[in-house]
Structure formats: C-alpha cells, structure tokens
N, C-alpha and C. Protein backbone atom coordinates (compact mmCIF):
# COMPACT_ATOMS: atom_id res chain seq x y z
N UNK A 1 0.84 -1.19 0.00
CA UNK A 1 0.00 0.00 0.00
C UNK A 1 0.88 1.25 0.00
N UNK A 2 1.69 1.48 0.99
CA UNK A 2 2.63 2.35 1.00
C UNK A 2 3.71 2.27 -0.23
N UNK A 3 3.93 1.78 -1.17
CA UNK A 3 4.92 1.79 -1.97
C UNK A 3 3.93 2.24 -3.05
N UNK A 4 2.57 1.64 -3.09
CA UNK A 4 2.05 2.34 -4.37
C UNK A 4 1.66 3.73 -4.17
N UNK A 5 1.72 4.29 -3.31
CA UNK A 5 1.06 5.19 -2.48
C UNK A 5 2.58 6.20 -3.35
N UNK A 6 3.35 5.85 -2.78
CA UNK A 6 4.83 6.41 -2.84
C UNK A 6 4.88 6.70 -4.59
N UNK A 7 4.68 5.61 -5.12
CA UNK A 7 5.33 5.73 -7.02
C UNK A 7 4.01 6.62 -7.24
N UNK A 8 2.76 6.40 -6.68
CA UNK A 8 2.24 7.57 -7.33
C UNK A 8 2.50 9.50 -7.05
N UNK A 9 2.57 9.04 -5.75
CA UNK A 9 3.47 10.68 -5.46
C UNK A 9 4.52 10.84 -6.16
N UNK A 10 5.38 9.94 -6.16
CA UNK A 10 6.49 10.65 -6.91
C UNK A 10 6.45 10.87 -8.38
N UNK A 11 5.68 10.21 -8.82
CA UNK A 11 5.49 10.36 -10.62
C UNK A 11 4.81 11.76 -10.77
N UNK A 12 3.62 12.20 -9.91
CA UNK A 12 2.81 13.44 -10.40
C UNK A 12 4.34 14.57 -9.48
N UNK A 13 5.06 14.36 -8.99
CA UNK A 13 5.70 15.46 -8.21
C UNK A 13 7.05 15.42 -9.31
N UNK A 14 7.48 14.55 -10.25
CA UNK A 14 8.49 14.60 -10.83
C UNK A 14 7.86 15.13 -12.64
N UNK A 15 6.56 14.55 -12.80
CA UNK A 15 5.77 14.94 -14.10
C UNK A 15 5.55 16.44 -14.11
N UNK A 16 5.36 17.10 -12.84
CA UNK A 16 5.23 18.49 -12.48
C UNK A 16 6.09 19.06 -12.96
N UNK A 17 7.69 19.03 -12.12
CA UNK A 17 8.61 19.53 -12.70
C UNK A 17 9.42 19.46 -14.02
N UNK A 18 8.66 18.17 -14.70
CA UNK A 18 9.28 18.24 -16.12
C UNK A 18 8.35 18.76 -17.11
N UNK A 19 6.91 19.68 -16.64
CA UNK A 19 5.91 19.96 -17.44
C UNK A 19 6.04 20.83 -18.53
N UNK A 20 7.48 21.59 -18.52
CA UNK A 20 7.44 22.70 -19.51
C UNK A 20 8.92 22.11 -20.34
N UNK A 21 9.37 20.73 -20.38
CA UNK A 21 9.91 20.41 -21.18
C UNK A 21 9.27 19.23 -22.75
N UNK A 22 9.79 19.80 -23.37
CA UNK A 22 8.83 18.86 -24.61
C UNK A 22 9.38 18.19 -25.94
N UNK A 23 8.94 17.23 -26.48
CA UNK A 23 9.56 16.48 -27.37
C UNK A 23 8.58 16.19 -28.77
N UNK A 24 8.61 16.87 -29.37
CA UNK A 24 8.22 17.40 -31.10
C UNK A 24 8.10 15.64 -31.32
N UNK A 25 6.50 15.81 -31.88
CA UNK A 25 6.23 13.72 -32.89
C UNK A 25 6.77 14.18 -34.18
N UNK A 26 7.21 13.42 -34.62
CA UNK A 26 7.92 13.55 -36.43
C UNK A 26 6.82 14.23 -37.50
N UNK A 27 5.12 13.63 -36.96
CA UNK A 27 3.95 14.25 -38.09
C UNK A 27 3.67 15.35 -37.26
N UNK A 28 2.98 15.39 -36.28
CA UNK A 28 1.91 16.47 -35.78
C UNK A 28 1.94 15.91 -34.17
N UNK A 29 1.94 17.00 -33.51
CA UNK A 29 1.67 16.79 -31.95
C UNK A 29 3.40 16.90 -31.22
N UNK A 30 2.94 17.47 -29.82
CA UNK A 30 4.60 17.22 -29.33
C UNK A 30 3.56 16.45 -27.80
N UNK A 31 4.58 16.28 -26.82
CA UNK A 31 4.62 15.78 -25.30
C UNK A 31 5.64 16.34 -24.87
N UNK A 32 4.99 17.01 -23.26
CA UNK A 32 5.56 17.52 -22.62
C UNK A 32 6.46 16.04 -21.82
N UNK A 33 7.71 16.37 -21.29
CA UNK A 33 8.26 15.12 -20.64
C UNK A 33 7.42 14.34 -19.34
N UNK A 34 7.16 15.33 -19.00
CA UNK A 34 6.28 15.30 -17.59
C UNK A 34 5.21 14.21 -17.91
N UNK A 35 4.87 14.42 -19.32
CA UNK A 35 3.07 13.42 -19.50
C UNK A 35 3.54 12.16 -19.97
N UNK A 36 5.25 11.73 -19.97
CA UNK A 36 5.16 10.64 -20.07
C UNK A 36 5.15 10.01 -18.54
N UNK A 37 6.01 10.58 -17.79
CA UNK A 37 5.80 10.41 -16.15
C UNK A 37 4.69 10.14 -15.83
N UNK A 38 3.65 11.36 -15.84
CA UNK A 38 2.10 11.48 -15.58
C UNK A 38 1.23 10.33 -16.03
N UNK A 39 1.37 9.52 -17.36
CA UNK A 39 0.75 8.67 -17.50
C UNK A 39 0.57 7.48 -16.20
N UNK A 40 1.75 7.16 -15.91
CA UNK A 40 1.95 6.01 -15.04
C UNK A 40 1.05 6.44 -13.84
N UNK A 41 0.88 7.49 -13.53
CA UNK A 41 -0.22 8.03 -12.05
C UNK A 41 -1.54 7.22 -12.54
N UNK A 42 -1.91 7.67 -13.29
CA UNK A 42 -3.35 7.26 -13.83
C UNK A 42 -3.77 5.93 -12.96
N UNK A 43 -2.85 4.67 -13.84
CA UNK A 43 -3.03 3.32 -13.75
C UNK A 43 -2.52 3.17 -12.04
N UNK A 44 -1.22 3.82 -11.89
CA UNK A 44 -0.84 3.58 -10.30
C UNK A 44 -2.11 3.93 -9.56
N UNK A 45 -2.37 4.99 -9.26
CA UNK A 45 -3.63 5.50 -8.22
C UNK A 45 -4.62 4.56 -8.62
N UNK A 46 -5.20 3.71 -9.74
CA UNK A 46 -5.87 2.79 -9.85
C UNK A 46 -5.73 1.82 -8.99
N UNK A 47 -4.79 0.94 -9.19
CA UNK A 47 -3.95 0.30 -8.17
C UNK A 47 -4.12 0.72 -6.92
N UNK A 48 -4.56 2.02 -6.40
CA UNK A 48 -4.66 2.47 -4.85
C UNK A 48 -6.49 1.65 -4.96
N UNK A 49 -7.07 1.42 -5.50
CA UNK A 49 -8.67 1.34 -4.91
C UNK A 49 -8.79 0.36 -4.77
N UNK A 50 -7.66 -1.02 -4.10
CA UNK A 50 -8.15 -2.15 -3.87
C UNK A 50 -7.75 -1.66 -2.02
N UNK A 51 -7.62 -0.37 -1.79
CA UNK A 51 -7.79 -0.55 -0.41
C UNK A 51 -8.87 0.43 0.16
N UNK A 52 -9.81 1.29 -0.78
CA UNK A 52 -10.85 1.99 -0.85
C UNK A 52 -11.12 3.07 -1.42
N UNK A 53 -11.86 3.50 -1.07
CA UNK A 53 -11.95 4.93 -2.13
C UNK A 53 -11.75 6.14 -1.27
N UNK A 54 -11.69 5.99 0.23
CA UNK A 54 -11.11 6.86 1.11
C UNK A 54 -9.73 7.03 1.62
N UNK A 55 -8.96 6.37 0.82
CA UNK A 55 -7.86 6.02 0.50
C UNK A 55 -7.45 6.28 -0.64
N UNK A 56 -7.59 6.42 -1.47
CA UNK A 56 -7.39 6.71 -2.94
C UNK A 56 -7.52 8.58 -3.20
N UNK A 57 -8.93 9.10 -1.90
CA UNK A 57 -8.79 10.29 -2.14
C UNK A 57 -7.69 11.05 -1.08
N UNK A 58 -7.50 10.45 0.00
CA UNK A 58 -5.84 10.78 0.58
C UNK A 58 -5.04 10.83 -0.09
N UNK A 59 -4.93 9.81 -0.77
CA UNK A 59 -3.56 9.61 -1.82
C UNK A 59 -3.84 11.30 -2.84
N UNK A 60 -4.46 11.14 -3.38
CA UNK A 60 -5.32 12.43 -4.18
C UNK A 60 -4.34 13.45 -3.49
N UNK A 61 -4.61 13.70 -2.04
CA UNK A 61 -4.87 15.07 -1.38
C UNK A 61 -3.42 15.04 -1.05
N UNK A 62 -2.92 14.02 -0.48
CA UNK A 62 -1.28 14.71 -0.32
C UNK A 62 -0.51 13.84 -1.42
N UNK A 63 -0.82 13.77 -2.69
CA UNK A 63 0.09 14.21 -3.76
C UNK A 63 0.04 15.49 -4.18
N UNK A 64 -1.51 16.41 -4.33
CA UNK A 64 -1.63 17.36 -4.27
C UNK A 64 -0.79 18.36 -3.67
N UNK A 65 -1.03 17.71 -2.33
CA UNK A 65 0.08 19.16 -0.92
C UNK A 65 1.33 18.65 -1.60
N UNK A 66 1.60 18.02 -1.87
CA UNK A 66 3.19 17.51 -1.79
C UNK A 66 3.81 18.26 -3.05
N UNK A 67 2.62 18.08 -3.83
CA UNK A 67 3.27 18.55 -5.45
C UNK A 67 3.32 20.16 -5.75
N UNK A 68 2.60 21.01 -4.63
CA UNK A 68 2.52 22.72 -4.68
C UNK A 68 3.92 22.51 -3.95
N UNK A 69 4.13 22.01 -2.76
CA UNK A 69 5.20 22.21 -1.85
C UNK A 69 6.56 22.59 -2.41
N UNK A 70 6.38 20.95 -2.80
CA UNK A 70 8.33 20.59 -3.92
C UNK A 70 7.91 21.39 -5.15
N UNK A 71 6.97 22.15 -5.78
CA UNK A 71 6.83 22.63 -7.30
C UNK A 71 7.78 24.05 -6.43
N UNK A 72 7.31 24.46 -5.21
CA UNK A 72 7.63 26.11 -4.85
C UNK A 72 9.26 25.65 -4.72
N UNK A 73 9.34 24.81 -4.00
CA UNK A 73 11.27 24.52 -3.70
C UNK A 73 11.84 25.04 -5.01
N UNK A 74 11.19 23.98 -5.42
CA UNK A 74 12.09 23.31 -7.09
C UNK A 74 11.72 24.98 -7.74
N UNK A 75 11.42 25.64 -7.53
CA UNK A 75 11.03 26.74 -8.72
C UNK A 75 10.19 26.44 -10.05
N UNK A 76 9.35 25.47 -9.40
CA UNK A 76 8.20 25.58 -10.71
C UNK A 76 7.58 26.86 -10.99
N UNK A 77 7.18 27.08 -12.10
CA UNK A 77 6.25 28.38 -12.39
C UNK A 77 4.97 28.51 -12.02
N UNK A 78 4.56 29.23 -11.38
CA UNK A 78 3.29 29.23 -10.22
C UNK A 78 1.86 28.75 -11.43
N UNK A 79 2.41 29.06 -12.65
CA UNK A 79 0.80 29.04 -13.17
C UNK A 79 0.91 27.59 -13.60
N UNK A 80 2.00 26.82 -13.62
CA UNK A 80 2.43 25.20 -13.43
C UNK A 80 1.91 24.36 -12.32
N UNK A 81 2.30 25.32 -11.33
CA UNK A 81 1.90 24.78 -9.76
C UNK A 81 0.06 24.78 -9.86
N UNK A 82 -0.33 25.84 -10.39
CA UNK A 82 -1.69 26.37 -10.22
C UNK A 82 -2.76 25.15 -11.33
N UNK A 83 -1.98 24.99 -12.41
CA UNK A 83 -2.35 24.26 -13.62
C UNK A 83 -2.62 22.97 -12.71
N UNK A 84 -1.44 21.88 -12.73
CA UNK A 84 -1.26 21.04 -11.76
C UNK A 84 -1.86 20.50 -10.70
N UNK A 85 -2.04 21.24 -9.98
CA UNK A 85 -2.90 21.44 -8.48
C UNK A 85 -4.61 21.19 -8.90
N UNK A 86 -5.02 22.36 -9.86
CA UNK A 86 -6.52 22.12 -10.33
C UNK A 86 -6.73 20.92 -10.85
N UNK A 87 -6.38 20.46 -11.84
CA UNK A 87 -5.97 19.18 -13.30
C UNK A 87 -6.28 17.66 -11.92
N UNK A 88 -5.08 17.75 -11.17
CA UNK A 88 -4.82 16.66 -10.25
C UNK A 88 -6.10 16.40 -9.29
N UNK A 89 -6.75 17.57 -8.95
CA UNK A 89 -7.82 17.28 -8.02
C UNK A 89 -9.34 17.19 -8.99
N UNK A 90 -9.19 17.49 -10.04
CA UNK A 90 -10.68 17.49 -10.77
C UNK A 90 -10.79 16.67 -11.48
N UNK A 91 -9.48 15.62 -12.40
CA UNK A 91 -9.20 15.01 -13.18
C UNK A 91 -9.03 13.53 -12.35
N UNK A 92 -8.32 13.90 -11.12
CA UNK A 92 -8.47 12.26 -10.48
C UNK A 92 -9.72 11.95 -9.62
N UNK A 93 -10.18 13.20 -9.03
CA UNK A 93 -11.47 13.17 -8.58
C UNK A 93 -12.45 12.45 -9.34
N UNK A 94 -12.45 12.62 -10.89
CA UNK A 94 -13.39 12.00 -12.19
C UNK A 94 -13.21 10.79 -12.14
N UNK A 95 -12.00 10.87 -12.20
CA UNK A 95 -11.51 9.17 -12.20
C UNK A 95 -11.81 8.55 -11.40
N UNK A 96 -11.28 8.58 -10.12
CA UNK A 96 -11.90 7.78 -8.93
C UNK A 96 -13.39 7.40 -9.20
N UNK A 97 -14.23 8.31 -9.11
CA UNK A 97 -15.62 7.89 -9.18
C UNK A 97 -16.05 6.93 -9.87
N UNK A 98 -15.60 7.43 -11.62
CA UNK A 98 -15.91 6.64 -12.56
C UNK A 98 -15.36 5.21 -12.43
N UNK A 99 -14.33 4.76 -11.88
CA UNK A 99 -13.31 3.86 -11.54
C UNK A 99 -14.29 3.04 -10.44
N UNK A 100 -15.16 3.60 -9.31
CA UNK A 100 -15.88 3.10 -8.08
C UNK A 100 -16.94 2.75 -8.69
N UNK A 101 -17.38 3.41 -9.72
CA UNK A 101 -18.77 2.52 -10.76
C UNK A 101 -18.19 1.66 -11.32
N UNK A 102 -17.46 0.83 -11.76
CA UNK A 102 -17.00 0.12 -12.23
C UNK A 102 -16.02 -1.19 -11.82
N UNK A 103 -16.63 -0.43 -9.92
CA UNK A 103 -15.85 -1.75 -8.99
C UNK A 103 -15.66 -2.90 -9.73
N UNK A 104 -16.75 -3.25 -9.84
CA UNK A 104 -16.76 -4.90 -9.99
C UNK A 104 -16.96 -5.52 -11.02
N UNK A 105 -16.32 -4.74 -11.97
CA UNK A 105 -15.81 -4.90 -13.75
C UNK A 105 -13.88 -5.82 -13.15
N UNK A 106 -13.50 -6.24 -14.60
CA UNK A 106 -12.39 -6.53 -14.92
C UNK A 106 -11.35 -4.89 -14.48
N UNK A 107 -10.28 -5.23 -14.29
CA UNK A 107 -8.99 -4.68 -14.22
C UNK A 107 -9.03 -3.85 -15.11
N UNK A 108 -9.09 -4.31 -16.47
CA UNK A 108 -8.67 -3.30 -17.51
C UNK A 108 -9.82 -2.55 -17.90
N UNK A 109 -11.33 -3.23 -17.71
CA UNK A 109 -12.33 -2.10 -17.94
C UNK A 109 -12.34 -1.16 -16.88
N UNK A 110 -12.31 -1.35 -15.89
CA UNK A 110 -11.84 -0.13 -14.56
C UNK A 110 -11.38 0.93 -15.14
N UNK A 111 -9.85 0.29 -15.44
CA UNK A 111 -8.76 1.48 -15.78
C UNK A 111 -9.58 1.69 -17.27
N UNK A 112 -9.80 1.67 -18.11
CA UNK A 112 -10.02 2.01 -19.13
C UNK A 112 -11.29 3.09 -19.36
N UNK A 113 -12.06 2.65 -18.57
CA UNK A 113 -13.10 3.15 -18.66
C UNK A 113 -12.72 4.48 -17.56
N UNK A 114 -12.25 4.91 -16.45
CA UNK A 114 -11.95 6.03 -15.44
C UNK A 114 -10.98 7.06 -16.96
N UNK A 115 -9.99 6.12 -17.10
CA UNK A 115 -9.17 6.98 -17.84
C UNK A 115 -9.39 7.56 -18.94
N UNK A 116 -10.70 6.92 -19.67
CA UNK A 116 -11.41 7.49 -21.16
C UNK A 116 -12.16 9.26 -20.20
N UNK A 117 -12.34 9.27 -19.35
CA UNK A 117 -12.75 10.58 -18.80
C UNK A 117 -11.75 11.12 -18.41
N UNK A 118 -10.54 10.85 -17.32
CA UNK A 118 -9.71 11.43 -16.60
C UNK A 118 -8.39 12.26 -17.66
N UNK A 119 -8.21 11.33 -18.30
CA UNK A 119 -7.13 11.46 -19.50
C UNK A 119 -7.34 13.02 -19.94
N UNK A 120 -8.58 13.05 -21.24
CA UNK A 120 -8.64 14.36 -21.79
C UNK A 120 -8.84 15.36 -20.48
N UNK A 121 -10.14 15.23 -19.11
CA UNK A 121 -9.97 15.99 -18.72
C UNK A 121 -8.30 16.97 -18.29
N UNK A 122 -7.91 15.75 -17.41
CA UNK A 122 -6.06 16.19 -17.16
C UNK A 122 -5.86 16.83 -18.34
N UNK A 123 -5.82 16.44 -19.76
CA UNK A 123 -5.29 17.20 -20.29
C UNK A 123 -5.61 18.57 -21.13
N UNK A 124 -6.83 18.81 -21.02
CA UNK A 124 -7.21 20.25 -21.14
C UNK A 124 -7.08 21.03 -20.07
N UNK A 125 -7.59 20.53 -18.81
CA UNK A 125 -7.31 21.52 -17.51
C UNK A 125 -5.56 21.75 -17.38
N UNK A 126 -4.96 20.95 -17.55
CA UNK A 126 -3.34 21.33 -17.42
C UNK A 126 -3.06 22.58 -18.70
N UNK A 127 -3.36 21.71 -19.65
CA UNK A 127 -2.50 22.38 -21.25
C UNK A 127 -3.05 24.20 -21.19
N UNK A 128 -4.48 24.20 -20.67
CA UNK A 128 -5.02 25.42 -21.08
C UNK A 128 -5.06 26.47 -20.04
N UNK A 129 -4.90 25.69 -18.69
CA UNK A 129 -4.65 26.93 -16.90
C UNK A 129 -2.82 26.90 -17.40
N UNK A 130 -2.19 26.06 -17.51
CA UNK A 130 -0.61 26.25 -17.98
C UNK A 130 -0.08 27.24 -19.07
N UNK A 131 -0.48 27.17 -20.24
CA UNK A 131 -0.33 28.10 -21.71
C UNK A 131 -0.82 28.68 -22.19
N UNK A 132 -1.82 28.92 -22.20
CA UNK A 132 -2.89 29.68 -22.58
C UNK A 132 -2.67 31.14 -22.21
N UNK A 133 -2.38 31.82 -23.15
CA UNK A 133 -1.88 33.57 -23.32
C UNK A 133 -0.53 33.13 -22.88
N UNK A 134 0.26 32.36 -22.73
CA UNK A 134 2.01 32.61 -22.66
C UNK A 134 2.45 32.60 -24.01
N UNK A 135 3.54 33.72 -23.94
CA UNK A 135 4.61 33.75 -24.77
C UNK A 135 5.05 32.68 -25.49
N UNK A 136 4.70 32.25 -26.99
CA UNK A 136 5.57 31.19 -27.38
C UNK A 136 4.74 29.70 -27.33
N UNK A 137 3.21 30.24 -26.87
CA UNK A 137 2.59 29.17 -27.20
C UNK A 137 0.96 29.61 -27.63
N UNK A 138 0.95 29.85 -29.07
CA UNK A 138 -0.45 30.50 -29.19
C UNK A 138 -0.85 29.38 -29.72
N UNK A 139 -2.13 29.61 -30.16
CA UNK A 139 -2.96 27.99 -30.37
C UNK A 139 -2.69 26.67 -31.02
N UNK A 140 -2.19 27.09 -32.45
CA UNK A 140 -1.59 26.39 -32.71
C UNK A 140 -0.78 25.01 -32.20
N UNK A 141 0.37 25.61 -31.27
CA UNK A 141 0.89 25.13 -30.25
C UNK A 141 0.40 23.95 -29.09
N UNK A 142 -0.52 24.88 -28.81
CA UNK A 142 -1.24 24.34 -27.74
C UNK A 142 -2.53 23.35 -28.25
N UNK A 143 -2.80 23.38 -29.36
CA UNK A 143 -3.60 22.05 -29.86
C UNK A 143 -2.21 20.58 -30.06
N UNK A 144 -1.53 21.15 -30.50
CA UNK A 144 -0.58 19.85 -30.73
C UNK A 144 0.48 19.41 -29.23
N UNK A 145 0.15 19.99 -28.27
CA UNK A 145 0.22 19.88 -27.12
C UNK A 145 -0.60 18.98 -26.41
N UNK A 146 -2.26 19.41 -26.99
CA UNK A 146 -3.52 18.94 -26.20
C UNK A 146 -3.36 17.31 -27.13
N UNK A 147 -2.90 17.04 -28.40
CA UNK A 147 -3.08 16.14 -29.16
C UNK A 147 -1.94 14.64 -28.57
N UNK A 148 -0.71 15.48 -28.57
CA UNK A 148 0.35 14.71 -27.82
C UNK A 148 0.13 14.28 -26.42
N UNK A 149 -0.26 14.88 -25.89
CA UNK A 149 0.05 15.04 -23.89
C UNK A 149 -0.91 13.38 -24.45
N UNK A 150 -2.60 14.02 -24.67
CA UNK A 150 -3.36 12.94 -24.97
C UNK A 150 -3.01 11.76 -25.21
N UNK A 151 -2.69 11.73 -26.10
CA UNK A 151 -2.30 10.19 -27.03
C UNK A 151 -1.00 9.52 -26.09
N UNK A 152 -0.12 10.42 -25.91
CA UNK A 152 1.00 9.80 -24.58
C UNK A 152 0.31 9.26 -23.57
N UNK A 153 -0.48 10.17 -22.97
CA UNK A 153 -1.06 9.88 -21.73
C UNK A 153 -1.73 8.49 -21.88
N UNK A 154 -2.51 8.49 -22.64
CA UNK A 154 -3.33 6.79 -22.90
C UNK A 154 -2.50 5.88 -23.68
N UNK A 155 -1.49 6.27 -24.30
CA UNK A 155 -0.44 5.27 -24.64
C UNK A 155 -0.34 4.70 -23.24
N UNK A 156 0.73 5.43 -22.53
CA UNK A 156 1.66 4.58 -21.46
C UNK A 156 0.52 3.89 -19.89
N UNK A 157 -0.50 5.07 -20.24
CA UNK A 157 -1.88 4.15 -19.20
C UNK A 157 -2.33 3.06 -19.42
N UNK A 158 -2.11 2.54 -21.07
CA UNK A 158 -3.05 0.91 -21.63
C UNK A 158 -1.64 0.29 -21.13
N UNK A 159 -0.61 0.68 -21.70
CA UNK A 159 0.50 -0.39 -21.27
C UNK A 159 0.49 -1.12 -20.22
N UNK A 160 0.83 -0.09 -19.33
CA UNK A 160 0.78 -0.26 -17.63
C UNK A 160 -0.47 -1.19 -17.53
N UNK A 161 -1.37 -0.52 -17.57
CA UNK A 161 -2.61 -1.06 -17.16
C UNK A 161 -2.68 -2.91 -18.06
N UNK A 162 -2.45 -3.20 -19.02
CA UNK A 162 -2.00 -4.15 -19.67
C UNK A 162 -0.89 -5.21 -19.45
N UNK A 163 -0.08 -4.64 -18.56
CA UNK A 163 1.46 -4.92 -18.11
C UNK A 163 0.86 -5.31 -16.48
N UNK A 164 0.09 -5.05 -15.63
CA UNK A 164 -0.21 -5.39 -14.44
C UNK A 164 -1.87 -5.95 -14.45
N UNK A 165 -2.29 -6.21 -15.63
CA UNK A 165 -3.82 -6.72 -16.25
C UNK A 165 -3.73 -8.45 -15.07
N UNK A 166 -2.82 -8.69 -15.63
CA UNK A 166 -3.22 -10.12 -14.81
C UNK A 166 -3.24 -10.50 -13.55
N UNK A 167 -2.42 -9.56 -12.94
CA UNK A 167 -2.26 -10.08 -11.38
C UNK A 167 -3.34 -9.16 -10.88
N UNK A 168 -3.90 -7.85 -11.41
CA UNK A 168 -4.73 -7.17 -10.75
C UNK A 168 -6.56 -7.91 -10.85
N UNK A 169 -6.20 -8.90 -11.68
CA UNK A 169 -7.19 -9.50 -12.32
C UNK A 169 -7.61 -10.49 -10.93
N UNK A 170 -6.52 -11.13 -10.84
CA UNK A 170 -6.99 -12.26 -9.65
C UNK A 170 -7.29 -11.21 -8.17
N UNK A 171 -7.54 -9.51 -7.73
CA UNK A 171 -7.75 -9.75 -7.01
C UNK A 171 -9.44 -9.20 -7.12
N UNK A 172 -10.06 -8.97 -6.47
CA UNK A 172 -11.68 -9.07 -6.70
C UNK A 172 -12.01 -8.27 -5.53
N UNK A 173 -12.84 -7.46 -5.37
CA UNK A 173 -13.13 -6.19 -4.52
C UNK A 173 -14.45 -6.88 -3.89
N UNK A 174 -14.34 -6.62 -2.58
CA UNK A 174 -15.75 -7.74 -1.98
C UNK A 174 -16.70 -7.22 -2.88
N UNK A 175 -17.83 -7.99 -2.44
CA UNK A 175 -18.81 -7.85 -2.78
C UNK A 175 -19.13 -8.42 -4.74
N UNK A 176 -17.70 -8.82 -5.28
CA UNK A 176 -17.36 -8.92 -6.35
C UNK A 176 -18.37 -10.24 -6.88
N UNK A 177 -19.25 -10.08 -8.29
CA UNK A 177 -19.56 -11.24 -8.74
C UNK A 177 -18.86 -12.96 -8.80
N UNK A 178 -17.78 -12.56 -8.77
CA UNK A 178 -16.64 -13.69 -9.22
C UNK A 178 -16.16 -14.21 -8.17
C-alpha cells in the first residue's frame, strides 16, 4: 500500500517539474516530458482502490500538498503549480468515481473506462490553466500539445494497465460477482 502510495506521489511530483519540457512527434503533436511520467499516475492510483476509495482520495490530497510544496522549492512556475494542483484534483477526482462505478468490472475495464474521462480531462485543464496567453505558445501550439500530452497519456496508461492486467485481475473487490 505504502509503496504504491509512494510511485504515485512521486510520478505526479516529478511529471510536475518536467511539465514545460517537450519532445516534437515527427507528423503532428509534441509531449511535454512530464506526461510521459504522468501517464503512469493514472493506472498507479488505480492500483490504490483495492484498499478503498477513502484512500485513494488521501492519496489524491497529499500528492496534491506535496506537489505545490516541492513545485515552490524546485522553482516551478506558479501558473504550473496552479495548472497542476486544479488538473490533479478534478481530473483524479473524475476518475476515482468513474473507476468506483465500475468496482466490480475486470482490471482493464476499470482502468479504461476512469481513464477514457480522466485522460482528456487532465489534459485540457493542465495544457489550457498552464499556456494559454504565454509567450511562445499560441494555439496552434497548444492544440498539438492537447493532441500529444493525450495520445502519450493513454499510450503509457493501456501499457501499464496491460502490463499489471493479470495479477490485478486475480484480485476481486468484496462484494465482487466472481
């Protein structure tokens, strides 16, 4: 519990600080470094709801504190910190829920189904409280931002989520049909 607890803090507190670095796709779209980090939260904090959902929103709340804290150390840019902070609490908040309707589905419809909502939300609430009127990123920009972060983000979430499909499979949340 505590170790998943841990990789998910540290992925949204290290995805934070790499949010304003980015890597151009060869056709169309870039990713910020951070949203390849960020993906792995998704499926991890999933992984938090086999010990409840009052637990999952702790986890929520001090990755949150943790991630304004170390963003101010580290010298993140406040409208990063601010982006971040909103995105993380409205975007996993979605998730969770959608994720708690879906208790007592398979592993991968869980995650699949939370993250078909959580995904785009995260990534409009980040891309557009983050860039939106800055220097050096007018729309343009910031659609092939919203296109990349996206498609990264649910890239490395099916993996994961695909990559830990079987063992999360055998465990079954009371009350479970199976």
């Amino acid at each position: 519990m505590l170790i998943n607890s841990l990789i998910y803090i540290l992925a949204v507190l290290g995805a934070n600080y790499t949010a304003t670095w980015f890597i151009p796709f060869p056709f169309y779209g870039q990713a910020a470094v951070g949203t390849f980090i960020f993906g792995v939260t998704f499926t991890q904090r999933d992984r938090l709801h086999q010990y409840g959902r009052r637990y999952v929103y702790r986890a929520i709340a001090v990755a949150a504190g943790a991630n304004v804290l170390m963003s101010l150390v580290l010298g993140v840019p406040m409208r990063i910190i601010v982006a971040s902070f909103l995105a993380i609490v409205l975007a996993e908040t979605a998730d969770t829920e959608v994720y708690q309707r879906l208790i007592r589905r398979s592993w991968l419809v869980r995650v699949a189904g939370s993250n078909a909502v959580s995904v785009p939300l995260d990534t409009l609430l980040f891309t557009l409280i983050a860039f939106w009127g800055v220097e050096g990123f007018p729309p343009a920009v910031i659609a092939s931002i919203l296109v990349g972060d996206t498609v990264v983000k649910y890239a490395i979430g099916a993996l994961v989520a695909l990559y830990r499909g079987k063992q999360m499979d055998r465990w079954q949340p009371e009350g479970s049909p199976d």
